[in-house]
PDB file of N, CA and C in Angstrom:
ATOM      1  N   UNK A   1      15.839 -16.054 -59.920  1.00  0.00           N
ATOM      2  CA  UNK A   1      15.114 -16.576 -58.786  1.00  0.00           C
ATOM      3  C   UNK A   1      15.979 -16.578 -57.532  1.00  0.00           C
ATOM      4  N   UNK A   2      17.298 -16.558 -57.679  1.00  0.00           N
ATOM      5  CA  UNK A   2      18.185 -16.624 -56.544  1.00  0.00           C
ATOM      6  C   UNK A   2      18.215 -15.445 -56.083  1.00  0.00           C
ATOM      7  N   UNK A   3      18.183 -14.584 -56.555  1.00  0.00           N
ATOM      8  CA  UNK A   3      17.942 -13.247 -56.464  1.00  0.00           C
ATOM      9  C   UNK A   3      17.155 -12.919 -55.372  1.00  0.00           C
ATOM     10  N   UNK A   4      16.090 -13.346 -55.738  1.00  0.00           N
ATOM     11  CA  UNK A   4      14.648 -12.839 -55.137  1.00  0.00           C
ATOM     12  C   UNK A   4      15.384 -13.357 -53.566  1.00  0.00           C
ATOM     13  N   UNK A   5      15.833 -15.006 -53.835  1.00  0.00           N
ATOM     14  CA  UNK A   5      15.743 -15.572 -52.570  1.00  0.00           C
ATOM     15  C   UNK A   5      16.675 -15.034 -51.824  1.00  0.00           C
ATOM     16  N   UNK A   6      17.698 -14.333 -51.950  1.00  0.00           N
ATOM     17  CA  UNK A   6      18.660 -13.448 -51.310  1.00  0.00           C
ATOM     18  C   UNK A   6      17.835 -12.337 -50.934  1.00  0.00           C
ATOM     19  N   UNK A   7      17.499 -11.549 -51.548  1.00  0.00           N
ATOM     20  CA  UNK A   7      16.460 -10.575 -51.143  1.00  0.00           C
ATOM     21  C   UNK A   7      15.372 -10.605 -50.379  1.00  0.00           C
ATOM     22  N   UNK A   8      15.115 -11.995 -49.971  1.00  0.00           N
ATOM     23  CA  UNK A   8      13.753 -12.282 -48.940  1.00  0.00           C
ATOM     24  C   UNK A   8      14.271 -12.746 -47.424  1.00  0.00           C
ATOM     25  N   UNK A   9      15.664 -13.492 -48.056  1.00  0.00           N
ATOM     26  CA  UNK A   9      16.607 -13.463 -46.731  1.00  0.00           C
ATOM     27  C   UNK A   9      16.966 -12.655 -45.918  1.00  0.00           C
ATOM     28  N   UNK A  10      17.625 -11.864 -47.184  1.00  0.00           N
ATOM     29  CA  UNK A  10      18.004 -10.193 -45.993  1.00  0.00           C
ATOM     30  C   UNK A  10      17.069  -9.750 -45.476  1.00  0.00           C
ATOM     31  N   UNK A  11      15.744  -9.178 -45.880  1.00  0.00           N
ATOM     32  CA  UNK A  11      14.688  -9.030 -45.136  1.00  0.00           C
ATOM     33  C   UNK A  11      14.045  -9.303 -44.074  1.00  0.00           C
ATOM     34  N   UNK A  12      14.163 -11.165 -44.050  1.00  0.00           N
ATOM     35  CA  UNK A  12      14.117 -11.707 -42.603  1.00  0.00           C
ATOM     36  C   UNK A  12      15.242 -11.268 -41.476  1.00  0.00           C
ATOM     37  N   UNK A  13      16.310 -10.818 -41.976  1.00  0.00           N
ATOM     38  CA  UNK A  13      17.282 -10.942 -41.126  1.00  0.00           C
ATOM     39  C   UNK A  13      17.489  -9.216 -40.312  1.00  0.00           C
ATOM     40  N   UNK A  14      16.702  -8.438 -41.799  1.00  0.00           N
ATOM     41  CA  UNK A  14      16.882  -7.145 -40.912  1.00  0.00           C
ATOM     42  C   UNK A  14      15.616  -7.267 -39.915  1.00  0.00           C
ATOM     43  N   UNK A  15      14.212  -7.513 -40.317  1.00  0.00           N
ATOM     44  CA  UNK A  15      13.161  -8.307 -39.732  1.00  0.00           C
ATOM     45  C   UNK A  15      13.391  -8.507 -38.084  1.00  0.00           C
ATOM     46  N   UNK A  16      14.289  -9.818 -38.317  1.00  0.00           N
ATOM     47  CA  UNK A  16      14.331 -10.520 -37.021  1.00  0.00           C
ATOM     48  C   UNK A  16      15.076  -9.247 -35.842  1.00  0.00           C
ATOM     49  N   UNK A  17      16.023  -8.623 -36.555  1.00  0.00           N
ATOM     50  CA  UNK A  17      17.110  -8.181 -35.518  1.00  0.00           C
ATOM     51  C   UNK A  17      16.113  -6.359 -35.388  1.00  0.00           C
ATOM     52  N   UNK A  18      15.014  -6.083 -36.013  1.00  0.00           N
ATOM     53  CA  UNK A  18      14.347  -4.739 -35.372  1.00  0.00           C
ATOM     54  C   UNK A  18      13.674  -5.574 -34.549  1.00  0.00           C
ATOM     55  N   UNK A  19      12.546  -6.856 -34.553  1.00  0.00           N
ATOM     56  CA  UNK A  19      12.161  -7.586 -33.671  1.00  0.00           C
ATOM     57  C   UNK A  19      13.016  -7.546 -32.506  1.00  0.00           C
ATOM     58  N   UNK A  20      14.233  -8.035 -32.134  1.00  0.00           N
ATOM     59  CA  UNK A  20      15.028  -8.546 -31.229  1.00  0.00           C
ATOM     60  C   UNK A  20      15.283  -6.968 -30.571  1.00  0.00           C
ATOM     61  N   UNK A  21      15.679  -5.649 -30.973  1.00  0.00           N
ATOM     62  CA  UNK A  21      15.893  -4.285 -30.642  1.00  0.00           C
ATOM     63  C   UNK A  21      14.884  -3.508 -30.174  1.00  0.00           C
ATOM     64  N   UNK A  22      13.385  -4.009 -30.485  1.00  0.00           N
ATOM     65  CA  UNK A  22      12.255  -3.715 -29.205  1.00  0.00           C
ATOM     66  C   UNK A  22      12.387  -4.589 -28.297  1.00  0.00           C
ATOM     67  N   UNK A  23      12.653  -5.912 -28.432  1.00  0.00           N
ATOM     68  CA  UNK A  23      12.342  -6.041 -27.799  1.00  0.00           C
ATOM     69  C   UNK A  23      13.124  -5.857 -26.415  1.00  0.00           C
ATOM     70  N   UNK A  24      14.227  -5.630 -26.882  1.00  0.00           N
ATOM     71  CA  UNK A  24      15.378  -5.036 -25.721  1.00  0.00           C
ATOM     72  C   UNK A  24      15.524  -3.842 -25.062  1.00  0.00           C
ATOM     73  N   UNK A  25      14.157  -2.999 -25.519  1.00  0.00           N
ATOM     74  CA  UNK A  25      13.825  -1.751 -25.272  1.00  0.00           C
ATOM     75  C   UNK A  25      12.585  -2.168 -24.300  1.00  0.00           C
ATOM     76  N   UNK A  26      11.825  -2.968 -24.590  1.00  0.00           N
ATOM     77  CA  UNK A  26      10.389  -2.904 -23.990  1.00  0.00           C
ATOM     78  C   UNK A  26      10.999  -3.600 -22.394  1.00  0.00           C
ATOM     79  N   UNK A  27      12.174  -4.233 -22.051  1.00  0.00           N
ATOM     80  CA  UNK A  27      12.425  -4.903 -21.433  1.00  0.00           C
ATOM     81  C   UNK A  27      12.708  -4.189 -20.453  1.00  0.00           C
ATOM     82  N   UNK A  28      12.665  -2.960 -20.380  1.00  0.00           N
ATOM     83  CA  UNK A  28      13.354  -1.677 -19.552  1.00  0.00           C
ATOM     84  C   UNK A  28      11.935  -1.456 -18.897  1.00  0.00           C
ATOM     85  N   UNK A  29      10.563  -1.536 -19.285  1.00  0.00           N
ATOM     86  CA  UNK A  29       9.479  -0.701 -19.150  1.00  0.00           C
ATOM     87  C   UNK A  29       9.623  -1.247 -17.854  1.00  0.00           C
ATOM     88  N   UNK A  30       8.709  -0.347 -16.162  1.00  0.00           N
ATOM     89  CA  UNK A  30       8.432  -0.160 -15.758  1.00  0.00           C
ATOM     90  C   UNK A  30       7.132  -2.114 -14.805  1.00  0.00           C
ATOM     91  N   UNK A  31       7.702  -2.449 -14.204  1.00  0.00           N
ATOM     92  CA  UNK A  31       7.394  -3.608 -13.747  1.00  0.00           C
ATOM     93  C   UNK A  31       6.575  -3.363 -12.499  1.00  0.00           C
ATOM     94  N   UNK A  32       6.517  -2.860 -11.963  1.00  0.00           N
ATOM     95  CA  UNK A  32       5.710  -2.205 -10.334  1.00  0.00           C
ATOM     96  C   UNK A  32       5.215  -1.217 -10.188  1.00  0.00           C
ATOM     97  N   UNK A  33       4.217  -1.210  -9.022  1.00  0.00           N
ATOM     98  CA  UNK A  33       4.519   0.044  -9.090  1.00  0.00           C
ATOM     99  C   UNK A  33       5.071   1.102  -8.505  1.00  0.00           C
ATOM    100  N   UNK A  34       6.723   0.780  -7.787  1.00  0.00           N
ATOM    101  CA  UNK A  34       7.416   1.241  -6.811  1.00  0.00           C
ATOM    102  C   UNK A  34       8.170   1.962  -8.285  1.00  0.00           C
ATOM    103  N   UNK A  35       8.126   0.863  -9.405  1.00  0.00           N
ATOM    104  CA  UNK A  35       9.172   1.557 -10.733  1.00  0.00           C
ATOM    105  C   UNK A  35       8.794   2.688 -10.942  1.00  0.00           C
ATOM    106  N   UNK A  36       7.716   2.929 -11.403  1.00  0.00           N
ATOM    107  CA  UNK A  36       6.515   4.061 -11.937  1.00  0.00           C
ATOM    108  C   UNK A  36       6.931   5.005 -10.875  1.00  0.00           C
ATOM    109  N   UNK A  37       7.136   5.127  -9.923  1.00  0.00           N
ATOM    110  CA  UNK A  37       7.108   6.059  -8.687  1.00  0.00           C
ATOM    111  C   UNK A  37       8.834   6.502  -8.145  1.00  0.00           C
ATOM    112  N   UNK A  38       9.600   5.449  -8.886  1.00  0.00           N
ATOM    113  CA  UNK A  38      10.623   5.838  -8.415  1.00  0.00           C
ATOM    114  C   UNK A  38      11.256   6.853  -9.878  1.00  0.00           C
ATOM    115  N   UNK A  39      11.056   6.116 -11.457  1.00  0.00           N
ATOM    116  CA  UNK A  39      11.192   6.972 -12.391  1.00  0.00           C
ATOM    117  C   UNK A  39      10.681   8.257 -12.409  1.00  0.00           C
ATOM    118  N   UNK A  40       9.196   8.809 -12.044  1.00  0.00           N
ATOM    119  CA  UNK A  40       8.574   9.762 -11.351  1.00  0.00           C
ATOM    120  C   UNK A  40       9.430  10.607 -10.695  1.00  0.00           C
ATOM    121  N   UNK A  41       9.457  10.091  -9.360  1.00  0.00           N
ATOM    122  CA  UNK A  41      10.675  11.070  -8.581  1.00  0.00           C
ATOM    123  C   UNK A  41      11.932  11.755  -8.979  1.00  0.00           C
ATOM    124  N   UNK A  42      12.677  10.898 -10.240  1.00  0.00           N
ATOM    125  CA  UNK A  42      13.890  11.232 -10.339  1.00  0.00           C
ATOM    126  C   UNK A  42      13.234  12.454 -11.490  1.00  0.00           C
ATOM    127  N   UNK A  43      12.020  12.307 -12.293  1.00  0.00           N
ATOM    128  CA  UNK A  43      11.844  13.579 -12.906  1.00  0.00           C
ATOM    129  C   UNK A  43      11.675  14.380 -11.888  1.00  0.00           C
ATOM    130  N   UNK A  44      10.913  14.799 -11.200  1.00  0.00           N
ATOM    131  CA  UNK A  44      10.080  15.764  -9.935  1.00  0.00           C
ATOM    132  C   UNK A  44      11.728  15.950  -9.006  1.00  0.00           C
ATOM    133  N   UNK A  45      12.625  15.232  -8.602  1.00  0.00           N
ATOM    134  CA  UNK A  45      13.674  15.594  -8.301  1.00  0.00           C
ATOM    135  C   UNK A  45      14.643  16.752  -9.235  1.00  0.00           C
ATOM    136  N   UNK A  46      14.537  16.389 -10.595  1.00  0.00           N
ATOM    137  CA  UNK A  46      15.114  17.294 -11.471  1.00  0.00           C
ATOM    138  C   UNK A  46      14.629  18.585 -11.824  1.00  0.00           C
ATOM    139  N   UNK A  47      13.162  18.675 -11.163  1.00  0.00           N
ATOM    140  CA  UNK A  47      13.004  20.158 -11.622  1.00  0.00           C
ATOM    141  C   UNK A  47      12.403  20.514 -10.068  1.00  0.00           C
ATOM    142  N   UNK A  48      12.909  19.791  -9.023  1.00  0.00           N
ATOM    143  CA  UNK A  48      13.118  20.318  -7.457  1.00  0.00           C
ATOM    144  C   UNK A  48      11.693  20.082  -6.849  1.00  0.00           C
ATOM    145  N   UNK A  49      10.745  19.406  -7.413  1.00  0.00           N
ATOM    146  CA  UNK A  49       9.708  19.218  -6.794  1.00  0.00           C
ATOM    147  C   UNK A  49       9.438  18.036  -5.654  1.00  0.00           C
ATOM    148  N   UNK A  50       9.254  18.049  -5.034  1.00  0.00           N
ATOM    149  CA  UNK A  50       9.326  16.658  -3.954  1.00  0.00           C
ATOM    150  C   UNK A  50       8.745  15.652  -4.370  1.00  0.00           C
ATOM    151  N   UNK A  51       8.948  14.303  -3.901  1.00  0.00           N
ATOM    152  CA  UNK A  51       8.757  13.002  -3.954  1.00  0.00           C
ATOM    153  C   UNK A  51       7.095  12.999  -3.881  1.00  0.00           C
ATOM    154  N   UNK A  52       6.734  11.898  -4.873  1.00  0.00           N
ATOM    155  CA  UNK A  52       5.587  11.122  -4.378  1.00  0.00           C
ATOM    156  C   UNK A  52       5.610   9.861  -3.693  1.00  0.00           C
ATOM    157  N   UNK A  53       4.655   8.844  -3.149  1.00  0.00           N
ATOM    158  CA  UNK A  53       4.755   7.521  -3.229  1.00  0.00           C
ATOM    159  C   UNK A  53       3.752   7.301  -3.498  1.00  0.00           C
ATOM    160  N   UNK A  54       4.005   5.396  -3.772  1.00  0.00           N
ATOM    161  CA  UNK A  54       2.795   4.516  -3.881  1.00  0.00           C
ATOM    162  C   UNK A  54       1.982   4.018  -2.903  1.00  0.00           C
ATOM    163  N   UNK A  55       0.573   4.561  -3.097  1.00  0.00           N
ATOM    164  CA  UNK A  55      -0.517   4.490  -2.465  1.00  0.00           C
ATOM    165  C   UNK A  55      -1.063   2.918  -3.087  1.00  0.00           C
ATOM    166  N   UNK A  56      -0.998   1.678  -2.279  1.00  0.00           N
ATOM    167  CA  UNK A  56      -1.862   0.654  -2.558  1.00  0.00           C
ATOM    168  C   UNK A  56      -3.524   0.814  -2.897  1.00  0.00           C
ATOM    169  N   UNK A  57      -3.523   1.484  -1.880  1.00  0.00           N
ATOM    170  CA  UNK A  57      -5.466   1.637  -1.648  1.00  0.00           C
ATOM    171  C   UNK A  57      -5.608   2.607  -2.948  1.00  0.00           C
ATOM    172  N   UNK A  58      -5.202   3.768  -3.314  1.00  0.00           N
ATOM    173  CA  UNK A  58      -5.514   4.471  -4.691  1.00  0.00           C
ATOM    174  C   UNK A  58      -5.089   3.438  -5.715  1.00  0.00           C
ATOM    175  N   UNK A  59      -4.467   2.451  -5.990  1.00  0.00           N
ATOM    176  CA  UNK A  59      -4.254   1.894  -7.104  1.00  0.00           C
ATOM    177  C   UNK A  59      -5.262   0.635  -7.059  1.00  0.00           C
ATOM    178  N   UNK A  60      -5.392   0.113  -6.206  1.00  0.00           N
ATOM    179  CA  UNK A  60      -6.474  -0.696  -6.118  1.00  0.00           C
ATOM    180  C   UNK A  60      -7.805   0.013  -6.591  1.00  0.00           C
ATOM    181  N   UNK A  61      -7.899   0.983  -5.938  1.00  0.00           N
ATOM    182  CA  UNK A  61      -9.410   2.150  -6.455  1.00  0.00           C
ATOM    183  C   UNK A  61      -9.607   2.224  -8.516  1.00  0.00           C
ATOM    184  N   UNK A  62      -8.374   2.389  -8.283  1.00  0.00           N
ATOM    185  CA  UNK A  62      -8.093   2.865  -9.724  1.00  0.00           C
ATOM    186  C   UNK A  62      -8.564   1.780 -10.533  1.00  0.00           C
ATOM    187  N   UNK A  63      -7.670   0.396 -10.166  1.00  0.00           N
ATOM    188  CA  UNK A  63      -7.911  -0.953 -10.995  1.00  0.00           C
ATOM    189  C   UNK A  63      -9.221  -0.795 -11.273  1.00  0.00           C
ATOM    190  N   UNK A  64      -9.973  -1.046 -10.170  1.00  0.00           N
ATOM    191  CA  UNK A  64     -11.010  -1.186  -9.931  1.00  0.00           C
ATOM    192  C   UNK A  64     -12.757  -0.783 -10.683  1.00  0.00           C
ATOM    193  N   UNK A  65     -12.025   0.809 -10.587  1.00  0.00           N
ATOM    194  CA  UNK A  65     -12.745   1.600 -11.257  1.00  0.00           C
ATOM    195  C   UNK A  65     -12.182   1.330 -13.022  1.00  0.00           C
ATOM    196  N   UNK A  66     -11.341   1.221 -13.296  1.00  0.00           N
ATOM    197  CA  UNK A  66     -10.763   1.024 -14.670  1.00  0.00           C
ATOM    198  C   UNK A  66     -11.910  -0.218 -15.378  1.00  0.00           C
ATOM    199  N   UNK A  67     -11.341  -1.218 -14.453  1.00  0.00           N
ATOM    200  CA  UNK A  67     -12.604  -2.600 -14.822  1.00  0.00           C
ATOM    201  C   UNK A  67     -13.997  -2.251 -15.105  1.00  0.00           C
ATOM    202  N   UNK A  68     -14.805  -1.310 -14.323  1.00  0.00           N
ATOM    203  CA  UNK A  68     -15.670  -0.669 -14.939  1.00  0.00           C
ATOM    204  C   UNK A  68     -15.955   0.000 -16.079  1.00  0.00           C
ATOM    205  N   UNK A  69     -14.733   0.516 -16.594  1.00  0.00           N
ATOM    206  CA  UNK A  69     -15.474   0.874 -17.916  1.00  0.00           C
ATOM    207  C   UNK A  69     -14.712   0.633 -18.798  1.00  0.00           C
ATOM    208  N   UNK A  70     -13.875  -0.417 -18.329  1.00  0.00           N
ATOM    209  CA  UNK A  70     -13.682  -1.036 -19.900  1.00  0.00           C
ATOM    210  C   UNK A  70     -14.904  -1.726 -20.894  1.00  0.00           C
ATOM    211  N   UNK A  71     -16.081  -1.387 -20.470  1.00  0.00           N
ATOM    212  CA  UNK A  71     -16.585  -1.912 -21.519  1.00  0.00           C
ATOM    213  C   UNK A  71     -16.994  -0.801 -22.465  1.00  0.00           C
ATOM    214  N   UNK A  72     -17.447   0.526 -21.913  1.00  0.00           N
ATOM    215  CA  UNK A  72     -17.749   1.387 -22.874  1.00  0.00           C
ATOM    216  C   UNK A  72     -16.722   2.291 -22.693  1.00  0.00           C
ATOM    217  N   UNK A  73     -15.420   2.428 -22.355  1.00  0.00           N
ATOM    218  CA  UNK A  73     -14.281   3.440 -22.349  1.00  0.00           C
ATOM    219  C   UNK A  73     -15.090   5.112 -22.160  1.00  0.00           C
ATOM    220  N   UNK A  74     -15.958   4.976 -20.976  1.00  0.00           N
ATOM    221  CA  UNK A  74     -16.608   6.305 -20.993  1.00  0.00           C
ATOM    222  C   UNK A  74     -15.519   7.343 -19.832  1.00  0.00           C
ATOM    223  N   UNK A  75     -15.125   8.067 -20.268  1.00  0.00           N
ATOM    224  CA  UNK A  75     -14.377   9.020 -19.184  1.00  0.00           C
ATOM    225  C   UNK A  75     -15.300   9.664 -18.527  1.00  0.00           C
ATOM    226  N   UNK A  76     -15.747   8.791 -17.586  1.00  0.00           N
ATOM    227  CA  UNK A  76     -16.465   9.137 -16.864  1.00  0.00           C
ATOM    228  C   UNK A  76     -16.267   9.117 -15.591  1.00  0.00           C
ATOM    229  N   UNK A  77     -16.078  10.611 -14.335  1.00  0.00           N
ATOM    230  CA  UNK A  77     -15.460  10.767 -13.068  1.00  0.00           C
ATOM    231  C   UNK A  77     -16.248   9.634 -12.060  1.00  0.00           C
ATOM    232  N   UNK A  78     -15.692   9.583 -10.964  1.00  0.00           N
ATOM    233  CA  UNK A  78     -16.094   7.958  -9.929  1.00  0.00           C
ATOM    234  C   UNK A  78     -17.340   8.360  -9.212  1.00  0.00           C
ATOM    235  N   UNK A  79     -17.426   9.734  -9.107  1.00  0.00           N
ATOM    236  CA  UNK A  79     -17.929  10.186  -7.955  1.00  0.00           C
ATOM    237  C   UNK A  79     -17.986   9.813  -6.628  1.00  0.00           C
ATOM    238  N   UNK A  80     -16.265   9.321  -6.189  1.00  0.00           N
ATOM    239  CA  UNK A  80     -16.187   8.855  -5.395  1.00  0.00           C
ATOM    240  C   UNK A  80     -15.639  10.164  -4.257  1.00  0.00           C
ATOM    241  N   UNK A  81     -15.740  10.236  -2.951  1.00  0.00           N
ATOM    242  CA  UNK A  81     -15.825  11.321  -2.452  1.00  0.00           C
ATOM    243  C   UNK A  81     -14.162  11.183  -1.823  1.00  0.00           C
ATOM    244  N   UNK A  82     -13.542  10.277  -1.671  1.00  0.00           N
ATOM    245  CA  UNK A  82     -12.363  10.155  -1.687  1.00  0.00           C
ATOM    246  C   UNK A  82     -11.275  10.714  -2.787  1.00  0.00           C
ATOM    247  N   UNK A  83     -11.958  10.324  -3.750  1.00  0.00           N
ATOM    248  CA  UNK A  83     -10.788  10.305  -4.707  1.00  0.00           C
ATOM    249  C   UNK A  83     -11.044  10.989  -5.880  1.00  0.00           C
ATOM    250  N   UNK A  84     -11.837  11.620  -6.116  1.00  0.00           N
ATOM    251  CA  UNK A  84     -12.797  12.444  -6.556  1.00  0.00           C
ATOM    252  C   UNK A  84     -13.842  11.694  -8.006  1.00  0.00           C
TER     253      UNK A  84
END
């Protein structure tokens, strides 16, 4: 029986510490959206393509439109004449 209980220990312990190693990974992700745009660039810099930036008014559009179909996840275009 001690056995087992050594064996359920280690488990928690490898457990806890892959827990603790995402989560020290997820901690890196992308917080703004100046992040998103600046990680962006440094790809598009590396293969010589020019910079983008962040457009407020397109991400607002976007939210926006997103909220809409989260209820039936239809990929369905805006037909918005702006943004297409």
């Amino acid at each position: 029986m001690e056995r087992v209980a050594k064996k359920t220990s280690a488990f928690a312990v490898v457990m806890a510490m892959a827990v603790l190693a995402v989560m020290a990974t997820t901690s890196t992700a992308q917080r703004t959206g100046q992040d998103f745009v600046n990680a962006h660039n440094d790809a598009r810099a590396a293969v010589g393509v020019g910079p983008v930036s962040w457009d407020t008014k397109l991400a607002d559009f976007a939210q926006s439109y997103a909220n809409t179909r989260k209820g039936d996840c239809s990929m369905t275009h805006s037909n918005n004449g702006v943004y297409g």
